[in-house]
C-alpha atoms as a PDB file:
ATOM      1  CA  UNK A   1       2.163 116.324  37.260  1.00  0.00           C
ATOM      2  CA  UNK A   2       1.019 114.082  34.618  1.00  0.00           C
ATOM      3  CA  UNK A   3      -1.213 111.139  35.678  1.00  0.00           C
ATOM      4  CA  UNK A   4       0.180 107.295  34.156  1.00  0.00           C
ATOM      5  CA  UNK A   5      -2.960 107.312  31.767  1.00  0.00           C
ATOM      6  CA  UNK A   6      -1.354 110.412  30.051  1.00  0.00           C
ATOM      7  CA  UNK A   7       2.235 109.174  30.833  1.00  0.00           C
ATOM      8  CA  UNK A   8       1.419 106.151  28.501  1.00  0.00           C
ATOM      9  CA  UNK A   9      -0.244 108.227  25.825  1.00  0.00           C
ATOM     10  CA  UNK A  10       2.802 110.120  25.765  1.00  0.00           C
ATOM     11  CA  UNK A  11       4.417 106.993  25.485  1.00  0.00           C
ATOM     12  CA  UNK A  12       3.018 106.278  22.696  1.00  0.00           C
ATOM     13  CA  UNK A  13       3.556 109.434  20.886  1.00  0.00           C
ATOM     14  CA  UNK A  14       7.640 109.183  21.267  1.00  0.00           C
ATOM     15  CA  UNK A  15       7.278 105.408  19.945  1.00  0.00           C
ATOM     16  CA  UNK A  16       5.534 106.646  16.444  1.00  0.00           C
ATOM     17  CA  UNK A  17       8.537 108.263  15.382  1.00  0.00           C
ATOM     18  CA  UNK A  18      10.750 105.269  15.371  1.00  0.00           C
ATOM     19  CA  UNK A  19       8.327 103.813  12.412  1.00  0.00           C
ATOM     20  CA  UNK A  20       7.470 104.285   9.102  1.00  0.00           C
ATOM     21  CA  UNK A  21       4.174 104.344   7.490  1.00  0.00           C
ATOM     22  CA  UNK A  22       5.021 100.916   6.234  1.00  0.00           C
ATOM     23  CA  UNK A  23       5.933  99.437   9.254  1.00  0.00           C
ATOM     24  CA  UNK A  24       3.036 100.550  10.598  1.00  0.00           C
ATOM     25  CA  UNK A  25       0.759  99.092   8.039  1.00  0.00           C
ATOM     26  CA  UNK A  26       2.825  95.402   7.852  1.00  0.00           C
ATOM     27  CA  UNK A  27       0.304  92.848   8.743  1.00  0.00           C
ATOM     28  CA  UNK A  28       1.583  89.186   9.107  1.00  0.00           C
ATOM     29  CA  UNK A  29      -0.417  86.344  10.007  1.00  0.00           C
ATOM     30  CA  UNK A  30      -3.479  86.927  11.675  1.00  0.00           C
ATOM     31  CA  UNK A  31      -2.735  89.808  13.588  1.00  0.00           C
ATOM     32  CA  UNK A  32      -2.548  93.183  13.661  1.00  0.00           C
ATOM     33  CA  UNK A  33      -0.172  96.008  12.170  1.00  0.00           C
ATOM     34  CA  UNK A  34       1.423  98.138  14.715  1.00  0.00           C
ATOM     35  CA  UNK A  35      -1.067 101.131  13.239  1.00  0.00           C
ATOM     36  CA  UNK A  36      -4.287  98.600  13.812  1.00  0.00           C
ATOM     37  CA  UNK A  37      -2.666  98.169  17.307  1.00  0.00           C
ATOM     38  CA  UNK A  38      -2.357 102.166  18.012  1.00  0.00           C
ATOM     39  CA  UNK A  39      -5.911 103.004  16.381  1.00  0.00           C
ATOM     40  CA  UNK A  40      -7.112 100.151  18.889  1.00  0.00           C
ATOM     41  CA  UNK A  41      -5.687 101.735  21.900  1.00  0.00           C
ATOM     42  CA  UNK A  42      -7.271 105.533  20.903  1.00  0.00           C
ATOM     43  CA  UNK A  43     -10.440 103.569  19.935  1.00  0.00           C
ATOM     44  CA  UNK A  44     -10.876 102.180  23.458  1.00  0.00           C
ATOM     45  CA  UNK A  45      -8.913 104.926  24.948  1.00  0.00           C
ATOM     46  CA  UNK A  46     -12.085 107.310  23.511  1.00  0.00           C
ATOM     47  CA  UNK A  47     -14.440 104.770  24.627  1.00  0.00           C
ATOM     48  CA  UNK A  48     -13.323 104.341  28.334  1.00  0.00           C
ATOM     49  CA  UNK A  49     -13.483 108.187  28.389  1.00  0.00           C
ATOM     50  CA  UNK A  50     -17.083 108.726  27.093  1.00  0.00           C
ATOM     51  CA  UNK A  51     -17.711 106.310  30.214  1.00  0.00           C
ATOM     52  CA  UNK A  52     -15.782 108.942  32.392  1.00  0.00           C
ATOM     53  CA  UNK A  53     -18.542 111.445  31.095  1.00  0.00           C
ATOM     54  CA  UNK A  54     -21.553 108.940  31.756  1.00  0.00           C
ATOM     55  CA  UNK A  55     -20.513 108.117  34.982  1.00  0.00           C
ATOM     56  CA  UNK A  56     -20.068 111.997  35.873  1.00  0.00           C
ATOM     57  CA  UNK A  57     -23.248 113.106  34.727  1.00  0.00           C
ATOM     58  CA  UNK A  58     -25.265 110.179  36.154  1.00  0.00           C
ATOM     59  CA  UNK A  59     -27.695 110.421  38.318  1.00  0.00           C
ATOM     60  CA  UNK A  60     -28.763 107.047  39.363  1.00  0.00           C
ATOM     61  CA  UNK A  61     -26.246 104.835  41.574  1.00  0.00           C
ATOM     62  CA  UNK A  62     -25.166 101.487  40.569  1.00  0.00           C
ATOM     63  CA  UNK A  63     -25.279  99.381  43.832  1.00  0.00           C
ATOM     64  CA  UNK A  64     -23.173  96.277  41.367  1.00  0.00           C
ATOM     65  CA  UNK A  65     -19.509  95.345  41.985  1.00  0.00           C
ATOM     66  CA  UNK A  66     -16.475  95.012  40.339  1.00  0.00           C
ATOM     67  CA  UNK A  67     -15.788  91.207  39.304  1.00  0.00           C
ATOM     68  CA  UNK A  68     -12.773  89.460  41.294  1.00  0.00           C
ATOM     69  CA  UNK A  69     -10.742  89.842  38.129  1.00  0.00           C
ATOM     70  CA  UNK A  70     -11.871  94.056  38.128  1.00  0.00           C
ATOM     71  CA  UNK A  71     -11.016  94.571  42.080  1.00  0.00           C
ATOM     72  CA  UNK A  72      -7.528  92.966  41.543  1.00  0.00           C
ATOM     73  CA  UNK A  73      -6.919  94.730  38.284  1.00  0.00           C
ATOM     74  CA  UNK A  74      -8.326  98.221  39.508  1.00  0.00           C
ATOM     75  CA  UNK A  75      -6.177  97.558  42.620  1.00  0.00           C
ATOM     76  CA  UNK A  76      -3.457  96.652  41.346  1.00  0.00           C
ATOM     77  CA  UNK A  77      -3.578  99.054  38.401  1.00  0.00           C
ATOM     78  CA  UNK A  78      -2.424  96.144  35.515  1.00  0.00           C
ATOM     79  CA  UNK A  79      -4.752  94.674  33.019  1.00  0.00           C
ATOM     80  CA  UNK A  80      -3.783  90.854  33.193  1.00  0.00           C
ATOM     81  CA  UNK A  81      -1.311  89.795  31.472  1.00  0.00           C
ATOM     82  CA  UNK A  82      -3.359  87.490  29.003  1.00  0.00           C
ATOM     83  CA  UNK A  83      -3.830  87.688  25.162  1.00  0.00           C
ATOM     84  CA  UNK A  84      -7.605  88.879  24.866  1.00  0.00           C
ATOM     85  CA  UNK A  85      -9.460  87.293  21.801  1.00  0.00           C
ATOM     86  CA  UNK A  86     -11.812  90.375  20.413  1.00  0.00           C
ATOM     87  CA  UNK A  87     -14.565  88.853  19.197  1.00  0.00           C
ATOM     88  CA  UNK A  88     -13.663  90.690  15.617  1.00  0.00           C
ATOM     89  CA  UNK A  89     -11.299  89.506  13.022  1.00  0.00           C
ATOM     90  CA  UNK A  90      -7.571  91.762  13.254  1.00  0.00           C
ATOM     91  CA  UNK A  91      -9.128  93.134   9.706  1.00  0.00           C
ATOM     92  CA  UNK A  92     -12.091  94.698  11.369  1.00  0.00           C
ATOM     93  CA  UNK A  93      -9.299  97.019  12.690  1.00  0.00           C
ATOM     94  CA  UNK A  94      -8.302  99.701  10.449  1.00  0.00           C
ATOM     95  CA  UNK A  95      -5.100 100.847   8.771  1.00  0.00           C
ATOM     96  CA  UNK A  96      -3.626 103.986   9.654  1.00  0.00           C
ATOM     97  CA  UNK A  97      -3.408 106.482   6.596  1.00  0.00           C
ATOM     98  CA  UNK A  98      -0.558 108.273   8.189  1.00  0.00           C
ATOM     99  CA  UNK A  99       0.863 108.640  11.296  1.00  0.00           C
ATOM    100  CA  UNK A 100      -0.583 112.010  11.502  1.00  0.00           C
ATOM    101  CA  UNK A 101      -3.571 110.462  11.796  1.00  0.00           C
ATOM    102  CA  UNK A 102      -2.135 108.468  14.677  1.00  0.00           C
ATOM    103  CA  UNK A 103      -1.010 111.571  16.086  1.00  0.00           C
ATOM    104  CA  UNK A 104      -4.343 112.971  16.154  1.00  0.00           C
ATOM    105  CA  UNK A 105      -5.794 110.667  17.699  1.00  0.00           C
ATOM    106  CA  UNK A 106      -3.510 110.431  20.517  1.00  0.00           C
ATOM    107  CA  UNK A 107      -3.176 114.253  21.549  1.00  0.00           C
ATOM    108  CA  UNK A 108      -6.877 114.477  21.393  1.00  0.00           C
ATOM    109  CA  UNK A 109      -7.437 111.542  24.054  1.00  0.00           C
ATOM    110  CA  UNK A 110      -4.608 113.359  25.914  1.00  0.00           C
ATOM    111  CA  UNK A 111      -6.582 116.424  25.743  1.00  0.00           C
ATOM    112  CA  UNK A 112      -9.533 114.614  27.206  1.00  0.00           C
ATOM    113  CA  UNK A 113      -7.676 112.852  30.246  1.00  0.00           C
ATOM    114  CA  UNK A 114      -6.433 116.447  31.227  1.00  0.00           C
ATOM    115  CA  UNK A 115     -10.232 117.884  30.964  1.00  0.00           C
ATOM    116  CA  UNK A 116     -11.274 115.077  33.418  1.00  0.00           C
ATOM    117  CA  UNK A 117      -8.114 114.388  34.981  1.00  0.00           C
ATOM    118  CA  UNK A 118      -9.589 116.691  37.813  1.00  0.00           C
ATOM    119  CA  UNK A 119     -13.178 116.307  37.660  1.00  0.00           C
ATOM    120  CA  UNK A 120     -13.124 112.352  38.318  1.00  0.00           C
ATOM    121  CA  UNK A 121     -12.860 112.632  41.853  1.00  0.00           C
ATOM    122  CA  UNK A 122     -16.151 114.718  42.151  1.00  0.00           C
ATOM    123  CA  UNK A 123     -18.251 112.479  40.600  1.00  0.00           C
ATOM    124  CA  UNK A 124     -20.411 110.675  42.818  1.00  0.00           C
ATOM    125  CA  UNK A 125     -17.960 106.849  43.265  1.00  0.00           C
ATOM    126  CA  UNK A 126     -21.686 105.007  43.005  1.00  0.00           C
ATOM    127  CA  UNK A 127     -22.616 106.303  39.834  1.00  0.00           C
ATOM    128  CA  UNK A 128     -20.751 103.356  37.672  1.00  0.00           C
ATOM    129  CA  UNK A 129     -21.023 102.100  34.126  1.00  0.00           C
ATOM    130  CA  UNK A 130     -20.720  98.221  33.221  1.00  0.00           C
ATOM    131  CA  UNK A 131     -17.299  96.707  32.014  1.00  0.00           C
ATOM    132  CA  UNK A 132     -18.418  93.325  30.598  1.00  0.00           C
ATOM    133  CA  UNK A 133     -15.058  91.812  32.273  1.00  0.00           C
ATOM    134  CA  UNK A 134     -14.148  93.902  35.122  1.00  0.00           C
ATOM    135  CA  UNK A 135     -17.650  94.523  36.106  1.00  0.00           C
ATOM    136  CA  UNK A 136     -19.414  97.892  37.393  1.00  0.00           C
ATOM    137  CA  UNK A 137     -16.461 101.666  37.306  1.00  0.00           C
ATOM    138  CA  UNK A 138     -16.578 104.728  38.280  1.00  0.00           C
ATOM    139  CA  UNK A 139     -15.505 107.189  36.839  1.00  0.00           C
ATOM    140  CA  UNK A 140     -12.004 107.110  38.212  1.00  0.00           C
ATOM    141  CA  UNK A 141     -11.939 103.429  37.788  1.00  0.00           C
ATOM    142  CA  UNK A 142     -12.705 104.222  33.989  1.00  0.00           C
ATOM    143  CA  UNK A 143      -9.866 107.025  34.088  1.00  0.00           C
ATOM    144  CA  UNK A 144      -7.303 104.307  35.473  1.00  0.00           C
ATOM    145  CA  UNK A 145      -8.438 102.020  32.815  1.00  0.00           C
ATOM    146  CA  UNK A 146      -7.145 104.436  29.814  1.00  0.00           C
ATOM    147  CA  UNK A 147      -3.677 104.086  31.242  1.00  0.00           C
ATOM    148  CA  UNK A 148      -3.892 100.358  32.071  1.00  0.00           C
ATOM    149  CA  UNK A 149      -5.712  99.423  28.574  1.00  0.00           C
ATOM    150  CA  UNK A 150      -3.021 101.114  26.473  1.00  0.00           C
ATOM    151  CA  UNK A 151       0.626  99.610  28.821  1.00  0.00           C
ATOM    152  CA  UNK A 152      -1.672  95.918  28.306  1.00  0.00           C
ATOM    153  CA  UNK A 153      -0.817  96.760  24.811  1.00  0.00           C
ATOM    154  CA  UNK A 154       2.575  97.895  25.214  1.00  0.00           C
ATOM    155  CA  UNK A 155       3.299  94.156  25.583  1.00  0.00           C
ATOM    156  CA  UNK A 156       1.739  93.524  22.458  1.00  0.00           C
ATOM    157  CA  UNK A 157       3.520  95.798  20.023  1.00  0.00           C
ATOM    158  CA  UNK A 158       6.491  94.412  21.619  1.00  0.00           C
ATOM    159  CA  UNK A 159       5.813  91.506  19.991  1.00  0.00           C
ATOM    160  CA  UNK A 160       5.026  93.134  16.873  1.00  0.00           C
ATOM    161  CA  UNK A 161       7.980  95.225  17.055  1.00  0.00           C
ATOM    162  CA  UNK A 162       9.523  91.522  16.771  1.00  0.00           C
ATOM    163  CA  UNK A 163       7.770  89.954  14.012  1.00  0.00           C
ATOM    164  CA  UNK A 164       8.719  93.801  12.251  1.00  0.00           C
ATOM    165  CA  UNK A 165      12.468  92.732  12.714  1.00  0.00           C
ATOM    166  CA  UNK A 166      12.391  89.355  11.621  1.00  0.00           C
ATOM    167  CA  UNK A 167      10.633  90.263   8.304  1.00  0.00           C
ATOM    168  CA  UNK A 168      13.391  92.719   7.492  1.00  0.00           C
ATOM    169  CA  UNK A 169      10.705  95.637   7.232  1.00  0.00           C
ATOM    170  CA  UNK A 170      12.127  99.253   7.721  1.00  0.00           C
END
């Protein structure tokens, strides 16, 4: 059975066919295309995943904590429901070329949640790597974090879905 992380991914994957490379490339205001959106979500998606591997291989425990924000997100499985400010401008972000590119990028971090999908839970739970909000994950923290990361930003191209509508792009 497929875990949510990979549930989401998938999610994803159907989604990209209802746009074309244009939509995905519109920018309006200062925000980001629906592309910049989905190369965000693999970006991080990669990134939270390389922290599955620390964590695993670690050897050292972490005696820190998760903040109060982390335990009731981890708990709770949902990323707050807040707009997050990244420190970079939307244009730091890039473009997609194509959605194949897209596509890529998304069956590859599927690929990687089903290579640790059942390894997570034998990594020691005290071996943790730093989340600058959340505070100190393990490794299956950092595996429930692909799935909650990317359905934050289902809300998000929601909204951009919008802003695609009312600018008459198809």
């Amino acid at each position: 059975m497929l875990n949510n992380s990979s549930a989401i991914i998938e999610q994803y994957i159907r989604d990209l066919d209802g746009y074309s490379i244009e939509q995905l490339r519109f920018n309006s205001e200062d925000v980001w295309s629906v592309g910049q959106m989905y190369i965000h979500v693999i970006d991080v998606a990669k990134e939270y995943i390389g922290h599955i591997e620390t964590c695993t291989k670690a050897t050292n425990e972490e005696p820190g904590g998760k903040t109060e924000v982390g335990t009731k997100a981890i708990a709770e499985k949902e990323w707050p429901n807040i707009s997050v400010k990244l420190e970079q401008p939307p244009s730091a972000t890039k473009n997609p070329e194509s959605k194949d590119e897209i596509i890529a990028g998304l069956e590859q971090v599927l690929e990687k949640l089903a290579h640790w999908e059942c390894r997570v839970d034998e990594a020691n739970p005290e071996c943790k790597v730093r989340h600058g909000w959340f505070g100190w994950l393990n490794a299956r923290d950092w595996f429930e974090m692909v799935g909650m990361h990317s359905r934050h930003h289902l809300r998000q191209k929601a909204k951009l879905d919008k802003k695609l509508a009312e600018a008459g792009i198809s």
